[in-house]
Protein backbone atom coordinates (compact mmCIF):
# COMPACT_ATOMS: atom_id res chain seq x y z
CA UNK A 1 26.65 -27.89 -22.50
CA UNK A 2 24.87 -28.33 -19.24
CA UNK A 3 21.25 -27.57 -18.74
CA UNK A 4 20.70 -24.91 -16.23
CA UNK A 5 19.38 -26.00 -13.86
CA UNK A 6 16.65 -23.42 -11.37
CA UNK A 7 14.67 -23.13 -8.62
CA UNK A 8 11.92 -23.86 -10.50
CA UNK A 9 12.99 -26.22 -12.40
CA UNK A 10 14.61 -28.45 -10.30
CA UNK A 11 11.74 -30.17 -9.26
CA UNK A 12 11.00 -31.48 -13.19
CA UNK A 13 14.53 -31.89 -14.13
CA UNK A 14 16.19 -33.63 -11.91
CA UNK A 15 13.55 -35.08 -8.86
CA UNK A 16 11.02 -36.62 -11.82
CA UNK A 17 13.87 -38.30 -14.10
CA UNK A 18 14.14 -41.65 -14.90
CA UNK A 19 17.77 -40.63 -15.42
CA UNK A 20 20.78 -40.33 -13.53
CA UNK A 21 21.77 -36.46 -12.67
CA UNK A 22 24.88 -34.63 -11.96
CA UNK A 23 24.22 -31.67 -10.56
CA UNK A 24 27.17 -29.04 -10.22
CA UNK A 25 26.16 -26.35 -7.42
CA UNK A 26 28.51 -23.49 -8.41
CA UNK A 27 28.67 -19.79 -8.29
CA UNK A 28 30.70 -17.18 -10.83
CA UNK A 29 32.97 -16.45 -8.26
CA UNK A 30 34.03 -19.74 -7.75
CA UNK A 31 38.06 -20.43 -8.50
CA UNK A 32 37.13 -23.65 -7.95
CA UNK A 33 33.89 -24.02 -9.65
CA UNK A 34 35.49 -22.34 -12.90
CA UNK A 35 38.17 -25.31 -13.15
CA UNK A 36 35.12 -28.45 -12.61
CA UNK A 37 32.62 -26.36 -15.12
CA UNK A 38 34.34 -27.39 -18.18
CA UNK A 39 34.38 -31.27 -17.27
CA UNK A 40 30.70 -30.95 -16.47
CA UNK A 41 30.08 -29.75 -19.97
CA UNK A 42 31.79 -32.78 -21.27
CA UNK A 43 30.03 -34.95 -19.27
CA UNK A 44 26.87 -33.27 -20.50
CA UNK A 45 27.87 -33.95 -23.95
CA UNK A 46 29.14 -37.99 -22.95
CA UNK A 47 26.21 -38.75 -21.13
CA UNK A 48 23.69 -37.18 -23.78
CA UNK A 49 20.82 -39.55 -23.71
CA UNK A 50 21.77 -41.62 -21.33
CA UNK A 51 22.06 -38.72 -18.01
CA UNK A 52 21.50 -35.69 -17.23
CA UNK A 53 24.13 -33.07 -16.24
CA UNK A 54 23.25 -29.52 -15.11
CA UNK A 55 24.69 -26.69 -12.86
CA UNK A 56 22.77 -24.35 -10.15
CA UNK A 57 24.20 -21.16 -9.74
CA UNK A 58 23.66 -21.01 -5.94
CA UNK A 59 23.57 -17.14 -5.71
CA UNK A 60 20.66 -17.48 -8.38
CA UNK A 61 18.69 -20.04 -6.91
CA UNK A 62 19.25 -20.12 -3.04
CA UNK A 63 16.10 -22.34 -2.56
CA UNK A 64 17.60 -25.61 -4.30
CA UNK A 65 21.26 -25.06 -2.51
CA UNK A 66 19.35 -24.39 0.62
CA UNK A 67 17.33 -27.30 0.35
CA UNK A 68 20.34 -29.59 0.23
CA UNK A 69 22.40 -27.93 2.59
CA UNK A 70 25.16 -26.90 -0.07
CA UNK A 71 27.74 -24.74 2.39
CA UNK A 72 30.87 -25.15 0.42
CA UNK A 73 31.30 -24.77 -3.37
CA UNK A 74 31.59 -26.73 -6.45
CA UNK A 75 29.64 -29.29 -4.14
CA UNK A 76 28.41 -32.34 -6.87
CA UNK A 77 25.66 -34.34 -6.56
CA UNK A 78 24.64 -37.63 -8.03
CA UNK A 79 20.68 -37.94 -7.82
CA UNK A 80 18.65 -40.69 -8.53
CA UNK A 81 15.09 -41.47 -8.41
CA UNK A 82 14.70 -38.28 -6.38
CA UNK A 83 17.55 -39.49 -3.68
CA UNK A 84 20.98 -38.28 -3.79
CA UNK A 85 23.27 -41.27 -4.17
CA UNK A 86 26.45 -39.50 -4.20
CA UNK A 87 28.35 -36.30 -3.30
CA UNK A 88 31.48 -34.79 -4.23
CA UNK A 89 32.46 -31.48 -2.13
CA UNK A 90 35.44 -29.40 -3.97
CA UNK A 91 37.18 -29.83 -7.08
CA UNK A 92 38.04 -32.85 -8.52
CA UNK A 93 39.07 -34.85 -12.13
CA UNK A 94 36.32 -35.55 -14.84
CA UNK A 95 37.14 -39.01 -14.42
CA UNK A 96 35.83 -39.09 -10.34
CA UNK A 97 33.18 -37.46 -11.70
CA UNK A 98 32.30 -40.06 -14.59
CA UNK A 99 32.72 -42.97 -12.17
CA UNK A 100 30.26 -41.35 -9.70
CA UNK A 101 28.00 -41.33 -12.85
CA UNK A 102 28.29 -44.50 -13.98
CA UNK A 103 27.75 -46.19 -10.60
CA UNK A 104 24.21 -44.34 -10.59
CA UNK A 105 23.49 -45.61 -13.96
């Protein structure tokens, strides 16, 4: 599973890593969002040790979507060291996702 990922946690778990993140901004309501969620689990579980994968629900925590400028959801991010080094707006296949990974790693 993914971590969840908060407003106030955000900071700690993904800005301070040494690690990699995919972050999956999402929302309940999301047709969208529901078909990505499962692949971000998996990639939670793939990755386990080696990146970190988590999901902001951006009715939840406004401040972290706001911060990034998240308009359209599932909007992915690929952060590292603090910077994000790769964005995926709408859906897409687990594999795009790994790849985007990967490259960060």
């Amino acid at each position: 599973m993914a971590l969840e990922i908060t407003d106030s946690n955000f900071e700690e778990v993904v800005l301070k890593s040494d690690k990699a993140v995919l972050v999956d901004f999402w929302a309940e309501w999301c047709g969208p969002c529901k078909m990505v969620g499962p692949f971000v689990d998996e990639l939670a579980t793939d990755y386990e040790g080696k990146a970190v994968v988590g999901k902001v629900n951006v009715d939840e925590n406004p401040n972290v979507a706001a911060k990034f400028g998240i308009r359209s959801i599932p909007t992915l991010l690929v952060i590292k060291n603090g910077e994000v080094v790769d964005k995926q707006v709408g859906a897409t296949s687990k594999d795009v996702l790994a790849s985007k990974l990967e490259a960060a790693m």
